[in-house]
ModelCIF file with pLDDT and N, C-alpha, C, O atoms, coordinates in Angstrom:
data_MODEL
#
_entry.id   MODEL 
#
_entity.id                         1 
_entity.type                       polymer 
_entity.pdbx_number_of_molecules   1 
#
_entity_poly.entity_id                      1 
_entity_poly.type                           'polypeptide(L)' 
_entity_poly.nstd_linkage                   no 
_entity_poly.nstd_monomer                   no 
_entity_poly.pdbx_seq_one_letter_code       
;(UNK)(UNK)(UNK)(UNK)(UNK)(UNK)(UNK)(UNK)(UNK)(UNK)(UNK)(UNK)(UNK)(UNK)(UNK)(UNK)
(UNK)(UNK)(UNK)(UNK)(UNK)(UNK)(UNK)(UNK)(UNK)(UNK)(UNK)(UNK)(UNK)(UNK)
;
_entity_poly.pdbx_seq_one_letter_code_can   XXXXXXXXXXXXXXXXXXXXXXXXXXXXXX 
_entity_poly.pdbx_strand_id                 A 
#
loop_
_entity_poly_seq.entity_id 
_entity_poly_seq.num 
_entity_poly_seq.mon_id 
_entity_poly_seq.hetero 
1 1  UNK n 
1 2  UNK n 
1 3  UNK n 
1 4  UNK n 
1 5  UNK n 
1 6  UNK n 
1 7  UNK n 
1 8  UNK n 
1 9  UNK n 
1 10 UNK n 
1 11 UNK n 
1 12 UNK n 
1 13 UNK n 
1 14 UNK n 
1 15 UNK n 
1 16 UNK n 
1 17 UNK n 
1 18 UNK n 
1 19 UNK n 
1 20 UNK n 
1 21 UNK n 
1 22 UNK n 
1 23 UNK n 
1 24 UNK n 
1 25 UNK n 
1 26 UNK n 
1 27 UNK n 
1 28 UNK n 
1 29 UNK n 
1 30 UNK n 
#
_struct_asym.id          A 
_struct_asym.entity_id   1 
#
loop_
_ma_qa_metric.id 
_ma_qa_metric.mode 
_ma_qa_metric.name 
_ma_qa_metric.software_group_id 
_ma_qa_metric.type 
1 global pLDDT . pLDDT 
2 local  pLDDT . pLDDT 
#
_ma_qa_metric_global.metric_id      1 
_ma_qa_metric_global.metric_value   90.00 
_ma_qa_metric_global.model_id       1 
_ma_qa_metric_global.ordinal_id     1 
#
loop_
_ma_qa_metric_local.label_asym_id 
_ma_qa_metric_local.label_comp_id 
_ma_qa_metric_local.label_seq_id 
_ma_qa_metric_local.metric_id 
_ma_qa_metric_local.metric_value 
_ma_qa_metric_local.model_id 
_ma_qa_metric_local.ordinal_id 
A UNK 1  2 88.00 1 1  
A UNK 2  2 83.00 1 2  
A UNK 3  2 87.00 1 3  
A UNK 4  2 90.00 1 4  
A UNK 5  2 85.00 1 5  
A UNK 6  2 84.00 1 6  
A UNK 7  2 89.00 1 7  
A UNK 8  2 87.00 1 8  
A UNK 9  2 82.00 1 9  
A UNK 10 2 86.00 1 10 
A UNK 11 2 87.00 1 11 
A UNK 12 2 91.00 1 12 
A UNK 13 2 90.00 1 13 
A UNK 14 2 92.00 1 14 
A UNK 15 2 93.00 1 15 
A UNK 16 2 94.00 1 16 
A UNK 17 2 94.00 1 17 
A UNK 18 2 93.00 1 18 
A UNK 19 2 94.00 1 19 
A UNK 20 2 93.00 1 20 
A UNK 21 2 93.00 1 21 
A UNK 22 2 92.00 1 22 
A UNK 23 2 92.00 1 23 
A UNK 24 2 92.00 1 24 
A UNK 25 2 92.00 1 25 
A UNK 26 2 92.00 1 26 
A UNK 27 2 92.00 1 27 
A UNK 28 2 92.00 1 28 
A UNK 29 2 91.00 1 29 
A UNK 30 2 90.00 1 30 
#
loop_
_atom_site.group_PDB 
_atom_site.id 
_atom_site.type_symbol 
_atom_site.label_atom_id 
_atom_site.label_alt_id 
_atom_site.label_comp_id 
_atom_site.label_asym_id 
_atom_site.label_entity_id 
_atom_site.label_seq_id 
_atom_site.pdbx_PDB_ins_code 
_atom_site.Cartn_x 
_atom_site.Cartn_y 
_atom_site.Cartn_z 
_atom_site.occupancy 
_atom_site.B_iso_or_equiv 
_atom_site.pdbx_formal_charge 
_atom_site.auth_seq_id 
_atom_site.auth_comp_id 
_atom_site.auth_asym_id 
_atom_site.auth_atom_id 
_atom_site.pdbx_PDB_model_num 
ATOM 1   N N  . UNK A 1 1  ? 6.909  -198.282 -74.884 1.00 88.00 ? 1  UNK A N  1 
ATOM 2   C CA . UNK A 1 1  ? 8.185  -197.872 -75.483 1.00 88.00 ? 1  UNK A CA 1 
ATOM 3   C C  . UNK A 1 1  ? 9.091  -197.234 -74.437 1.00 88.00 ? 1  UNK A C  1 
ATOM 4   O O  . UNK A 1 1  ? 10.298 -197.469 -74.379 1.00 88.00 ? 1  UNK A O  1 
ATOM 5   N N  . UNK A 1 2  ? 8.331  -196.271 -73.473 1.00 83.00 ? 2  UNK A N  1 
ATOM 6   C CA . UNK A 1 2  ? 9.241  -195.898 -72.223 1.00 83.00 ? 2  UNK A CA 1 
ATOM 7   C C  . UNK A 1 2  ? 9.726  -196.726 -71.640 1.00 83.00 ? 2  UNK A C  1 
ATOM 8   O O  . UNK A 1 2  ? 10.800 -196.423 -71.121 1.00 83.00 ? 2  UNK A O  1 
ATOM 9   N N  . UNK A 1 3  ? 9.092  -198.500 -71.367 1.00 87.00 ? 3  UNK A N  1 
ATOM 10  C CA . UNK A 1 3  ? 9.642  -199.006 -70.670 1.00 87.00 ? 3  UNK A CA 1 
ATOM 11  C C  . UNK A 1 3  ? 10.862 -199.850 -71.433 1.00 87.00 ? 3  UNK A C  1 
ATOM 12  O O  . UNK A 1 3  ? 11.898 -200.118 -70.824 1.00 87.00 ? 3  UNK A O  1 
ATOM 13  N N  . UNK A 1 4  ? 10.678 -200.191 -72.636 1.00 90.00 ? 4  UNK A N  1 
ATOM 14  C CA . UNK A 1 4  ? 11.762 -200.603 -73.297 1.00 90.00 ? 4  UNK A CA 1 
ATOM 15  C C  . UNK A 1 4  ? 13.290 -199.765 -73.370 1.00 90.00 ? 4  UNK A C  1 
ATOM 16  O O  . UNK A 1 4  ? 14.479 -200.084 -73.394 1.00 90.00 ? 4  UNK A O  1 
ATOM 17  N N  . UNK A 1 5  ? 12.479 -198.502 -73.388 1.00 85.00 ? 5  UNK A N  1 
ATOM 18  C CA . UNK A 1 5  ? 13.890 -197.455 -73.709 1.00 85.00 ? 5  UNK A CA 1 
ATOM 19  C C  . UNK A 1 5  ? 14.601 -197.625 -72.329 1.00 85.00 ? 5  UNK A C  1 
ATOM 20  O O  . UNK A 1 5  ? 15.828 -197.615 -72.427 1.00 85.00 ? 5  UNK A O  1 
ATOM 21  N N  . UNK A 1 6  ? 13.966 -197.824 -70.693 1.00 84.00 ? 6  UNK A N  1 
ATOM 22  C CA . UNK A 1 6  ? 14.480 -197.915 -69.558 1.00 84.00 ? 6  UNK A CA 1 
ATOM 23  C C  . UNK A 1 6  ? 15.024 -198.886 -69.409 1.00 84.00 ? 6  UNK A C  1 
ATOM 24  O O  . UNK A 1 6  ? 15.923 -198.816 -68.571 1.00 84.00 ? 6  UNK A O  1 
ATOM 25  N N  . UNK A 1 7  ? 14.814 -200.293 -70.096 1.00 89.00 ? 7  UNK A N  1 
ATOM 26  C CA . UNK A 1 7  ? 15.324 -201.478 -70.259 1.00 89.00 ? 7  UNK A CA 1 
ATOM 27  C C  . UNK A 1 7  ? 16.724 -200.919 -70.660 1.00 89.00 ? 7  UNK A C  1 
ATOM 28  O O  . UNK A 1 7  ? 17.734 -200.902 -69.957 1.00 89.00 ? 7  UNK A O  1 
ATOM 29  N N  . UNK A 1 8  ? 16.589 -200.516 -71.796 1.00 87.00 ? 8  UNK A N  1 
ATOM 30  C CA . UNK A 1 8  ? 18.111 -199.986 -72.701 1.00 87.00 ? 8  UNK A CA 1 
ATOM 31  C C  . UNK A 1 8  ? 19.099 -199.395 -72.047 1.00 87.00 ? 8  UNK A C  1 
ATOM 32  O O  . UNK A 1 8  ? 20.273 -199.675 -72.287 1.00 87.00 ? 8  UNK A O  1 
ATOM 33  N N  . UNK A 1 9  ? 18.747 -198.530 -71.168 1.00 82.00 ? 9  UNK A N  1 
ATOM 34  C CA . UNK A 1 9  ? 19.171 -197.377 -70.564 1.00 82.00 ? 9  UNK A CA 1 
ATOM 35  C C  . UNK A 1 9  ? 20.073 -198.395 -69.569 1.00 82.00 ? 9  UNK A C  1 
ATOM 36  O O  . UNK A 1 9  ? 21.291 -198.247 -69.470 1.00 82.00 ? 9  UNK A O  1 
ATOM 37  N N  . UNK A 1 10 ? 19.169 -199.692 -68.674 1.00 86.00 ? 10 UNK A N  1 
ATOM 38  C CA . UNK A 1 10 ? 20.086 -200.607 -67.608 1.00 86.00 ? 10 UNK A CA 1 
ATOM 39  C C  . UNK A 1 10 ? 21.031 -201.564 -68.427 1.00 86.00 ? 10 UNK A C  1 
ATOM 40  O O  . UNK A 1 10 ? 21.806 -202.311 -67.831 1.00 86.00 ? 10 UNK A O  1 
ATOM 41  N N  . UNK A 1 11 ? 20.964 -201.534 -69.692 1.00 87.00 ? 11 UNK A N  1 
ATOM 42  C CA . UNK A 1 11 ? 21.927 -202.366 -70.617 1.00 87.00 ? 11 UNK A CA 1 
ATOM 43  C C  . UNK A 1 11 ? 21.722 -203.534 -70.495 1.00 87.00 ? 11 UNK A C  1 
ATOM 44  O O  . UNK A 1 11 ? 22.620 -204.369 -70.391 1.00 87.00 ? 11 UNK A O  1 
ATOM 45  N N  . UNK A 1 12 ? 20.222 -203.838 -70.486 1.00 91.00 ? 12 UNK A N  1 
ATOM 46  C CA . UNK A 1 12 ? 19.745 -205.188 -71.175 1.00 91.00 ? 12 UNK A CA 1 
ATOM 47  C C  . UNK A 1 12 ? 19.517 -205.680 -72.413 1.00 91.00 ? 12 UNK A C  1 
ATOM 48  O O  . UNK A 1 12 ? 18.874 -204.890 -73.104 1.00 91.00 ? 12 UNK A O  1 
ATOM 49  N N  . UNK A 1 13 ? 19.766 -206.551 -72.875 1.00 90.00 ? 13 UNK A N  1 
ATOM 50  C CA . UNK A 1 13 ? 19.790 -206.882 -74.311 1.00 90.00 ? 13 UNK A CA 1 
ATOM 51  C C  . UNK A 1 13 ? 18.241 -207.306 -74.648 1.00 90.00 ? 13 UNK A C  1 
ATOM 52  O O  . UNK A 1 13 ? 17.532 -207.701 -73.723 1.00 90.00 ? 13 UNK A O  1 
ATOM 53  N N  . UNK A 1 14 ? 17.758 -207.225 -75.899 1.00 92.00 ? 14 UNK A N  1 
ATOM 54  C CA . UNK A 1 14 ? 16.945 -207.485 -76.152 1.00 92.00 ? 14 UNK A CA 1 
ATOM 55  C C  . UNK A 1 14 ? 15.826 -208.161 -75.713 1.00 92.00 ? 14 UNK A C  1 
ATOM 56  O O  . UNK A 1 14 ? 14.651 -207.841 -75.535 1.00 92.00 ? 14 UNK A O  1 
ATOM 57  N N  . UNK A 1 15 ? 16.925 -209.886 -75.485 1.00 93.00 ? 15 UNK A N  1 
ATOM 58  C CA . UNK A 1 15 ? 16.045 -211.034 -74.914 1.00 93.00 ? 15 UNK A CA 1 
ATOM 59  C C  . UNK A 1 15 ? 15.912 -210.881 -74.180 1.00 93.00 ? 15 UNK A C  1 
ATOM 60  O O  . UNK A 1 15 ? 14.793 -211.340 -73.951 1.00 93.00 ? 15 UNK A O  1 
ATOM 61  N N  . UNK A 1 16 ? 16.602 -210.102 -72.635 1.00 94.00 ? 16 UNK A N  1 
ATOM 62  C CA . UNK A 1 16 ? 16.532 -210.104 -71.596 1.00 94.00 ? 16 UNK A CA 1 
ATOM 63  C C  . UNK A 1 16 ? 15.365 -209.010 -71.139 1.00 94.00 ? 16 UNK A C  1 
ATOM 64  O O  . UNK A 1 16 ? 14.786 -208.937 -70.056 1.00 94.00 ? 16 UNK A O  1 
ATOM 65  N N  . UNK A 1 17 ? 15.213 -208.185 -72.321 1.00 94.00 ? 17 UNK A N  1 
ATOM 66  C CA . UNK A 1 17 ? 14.543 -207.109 -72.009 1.00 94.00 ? 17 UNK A CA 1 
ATOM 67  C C  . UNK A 1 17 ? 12.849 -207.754 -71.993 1.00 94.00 ? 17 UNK A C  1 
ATOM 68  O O  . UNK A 1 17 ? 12.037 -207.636 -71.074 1.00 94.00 ? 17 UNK A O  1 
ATOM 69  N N  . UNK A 1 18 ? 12.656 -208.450 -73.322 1.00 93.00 ? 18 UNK A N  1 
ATOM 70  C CA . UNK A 1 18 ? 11.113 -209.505 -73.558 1.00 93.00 ? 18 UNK A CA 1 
ATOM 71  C C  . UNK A 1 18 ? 11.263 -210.157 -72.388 1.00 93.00 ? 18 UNK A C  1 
ATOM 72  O O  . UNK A 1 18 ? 10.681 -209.460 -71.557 1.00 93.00 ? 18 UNK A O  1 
ATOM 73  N N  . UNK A 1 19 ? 11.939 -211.562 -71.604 1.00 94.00 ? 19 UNK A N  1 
ATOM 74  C CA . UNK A 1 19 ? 11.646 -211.780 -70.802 1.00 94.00 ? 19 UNK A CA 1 
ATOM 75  C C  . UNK A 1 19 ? 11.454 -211.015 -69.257 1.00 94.00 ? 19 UNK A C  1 
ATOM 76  O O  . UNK A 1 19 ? 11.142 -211.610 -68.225 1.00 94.00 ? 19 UNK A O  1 
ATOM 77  N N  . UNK A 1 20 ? 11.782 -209.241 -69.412 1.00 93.00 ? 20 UNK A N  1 
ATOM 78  C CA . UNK A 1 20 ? 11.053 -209.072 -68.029 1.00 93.00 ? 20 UNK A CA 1 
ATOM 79  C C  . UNK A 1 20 ? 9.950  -208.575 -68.505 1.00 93.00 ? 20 UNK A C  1 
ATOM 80  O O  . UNK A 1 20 ? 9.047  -208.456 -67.677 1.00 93.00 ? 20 UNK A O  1 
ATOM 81  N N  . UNK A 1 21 ? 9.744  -208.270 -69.496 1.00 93.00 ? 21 UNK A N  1 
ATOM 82  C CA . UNK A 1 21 ? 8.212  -207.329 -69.975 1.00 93.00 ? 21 UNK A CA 1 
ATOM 83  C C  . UNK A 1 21 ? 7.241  -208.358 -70.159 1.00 93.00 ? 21 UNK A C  1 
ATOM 84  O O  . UNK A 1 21 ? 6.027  -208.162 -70.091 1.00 93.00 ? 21 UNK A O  1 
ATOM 85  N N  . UNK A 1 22 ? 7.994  -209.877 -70.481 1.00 92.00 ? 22 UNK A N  1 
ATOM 86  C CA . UNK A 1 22 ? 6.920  -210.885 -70.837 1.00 92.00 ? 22 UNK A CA 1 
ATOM 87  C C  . UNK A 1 22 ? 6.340  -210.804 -72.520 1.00 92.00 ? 22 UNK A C  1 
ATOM 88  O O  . UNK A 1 22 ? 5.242  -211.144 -72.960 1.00 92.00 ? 22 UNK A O  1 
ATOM 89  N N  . UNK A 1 23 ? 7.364  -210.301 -73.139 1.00 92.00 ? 23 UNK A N  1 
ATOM 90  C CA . UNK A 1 23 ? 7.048  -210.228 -74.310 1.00 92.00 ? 23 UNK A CA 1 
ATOM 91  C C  . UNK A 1 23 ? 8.229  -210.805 -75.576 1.00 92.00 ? 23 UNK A C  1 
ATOM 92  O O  . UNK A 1 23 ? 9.381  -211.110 -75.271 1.00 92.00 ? 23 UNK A O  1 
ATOM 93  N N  . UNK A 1 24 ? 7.720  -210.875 -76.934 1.00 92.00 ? 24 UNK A N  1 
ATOM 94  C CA . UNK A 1 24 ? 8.407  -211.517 -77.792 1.00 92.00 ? 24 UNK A CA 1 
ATOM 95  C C  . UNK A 1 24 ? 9.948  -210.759 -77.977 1.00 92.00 ? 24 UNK A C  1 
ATOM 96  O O  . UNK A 1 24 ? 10.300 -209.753 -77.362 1.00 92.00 ? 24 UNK A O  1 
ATOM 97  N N  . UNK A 1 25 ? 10.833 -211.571 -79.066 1.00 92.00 ? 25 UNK A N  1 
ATOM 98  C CA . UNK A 1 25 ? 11.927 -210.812 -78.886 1.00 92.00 ? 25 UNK A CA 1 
ATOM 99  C C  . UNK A 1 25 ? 11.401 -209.922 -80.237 1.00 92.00 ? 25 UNK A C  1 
ATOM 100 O O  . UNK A 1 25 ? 11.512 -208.710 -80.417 1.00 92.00 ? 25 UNK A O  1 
ATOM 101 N N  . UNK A 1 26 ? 10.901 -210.758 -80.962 1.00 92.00 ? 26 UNK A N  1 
ATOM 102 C CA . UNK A 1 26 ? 10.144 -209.745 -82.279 1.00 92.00 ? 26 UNK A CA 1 
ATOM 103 C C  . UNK A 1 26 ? 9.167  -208.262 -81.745 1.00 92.00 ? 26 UNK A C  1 
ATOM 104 O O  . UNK A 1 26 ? 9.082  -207.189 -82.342 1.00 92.00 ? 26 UNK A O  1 
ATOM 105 N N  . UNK A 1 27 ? 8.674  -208.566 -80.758 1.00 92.00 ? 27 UNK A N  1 
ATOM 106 C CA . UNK A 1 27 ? 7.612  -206.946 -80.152 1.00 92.00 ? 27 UNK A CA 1 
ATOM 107 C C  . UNK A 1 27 ? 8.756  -206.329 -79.688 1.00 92.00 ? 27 UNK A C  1 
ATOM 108 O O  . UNK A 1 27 ? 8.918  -205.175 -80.087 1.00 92.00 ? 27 UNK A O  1 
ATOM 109 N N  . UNK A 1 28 ? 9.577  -206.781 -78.964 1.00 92.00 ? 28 UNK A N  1 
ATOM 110 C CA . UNK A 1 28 ? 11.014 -205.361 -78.352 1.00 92.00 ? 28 UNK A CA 1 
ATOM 111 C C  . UNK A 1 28 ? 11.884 -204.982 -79.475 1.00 92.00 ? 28 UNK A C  1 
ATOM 112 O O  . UNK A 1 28 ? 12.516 -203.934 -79.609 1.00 92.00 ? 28 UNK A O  1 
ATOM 113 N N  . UNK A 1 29 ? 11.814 -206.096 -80.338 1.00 91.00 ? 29 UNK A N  1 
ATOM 114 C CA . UNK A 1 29 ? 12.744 -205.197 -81.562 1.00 91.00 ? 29 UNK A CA 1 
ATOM 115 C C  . UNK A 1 29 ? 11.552 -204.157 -82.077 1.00 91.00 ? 29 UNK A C  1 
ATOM 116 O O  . UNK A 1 29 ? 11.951 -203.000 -81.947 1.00 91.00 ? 29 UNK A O  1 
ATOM 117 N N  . UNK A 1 30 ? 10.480 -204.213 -82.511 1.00 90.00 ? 30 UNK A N  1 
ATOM 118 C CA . UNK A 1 30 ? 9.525  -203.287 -83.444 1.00 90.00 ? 30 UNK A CA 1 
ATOM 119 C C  . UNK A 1 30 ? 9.280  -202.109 -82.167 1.00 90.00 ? 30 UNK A C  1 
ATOM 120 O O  . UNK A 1 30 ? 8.574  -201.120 -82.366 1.00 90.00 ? 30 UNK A O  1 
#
């Protein structure tokens, strides 16, 4: 979740955020 919130923080959008974590766009929304 820290790393998602740091995603947020560089103003990546969702999808962009799953494809650097390697994850769904459904797991970064939950």
């Amino acid at each position: 979740e820290q790393q998602v919130l740091e995603k947020v923080v560089e103003g990546l959008s969702s999808k962009q955020i799953g494809e650097q974590l390697d994850v769904s766009l459904h797991t970064v929304d939950n």
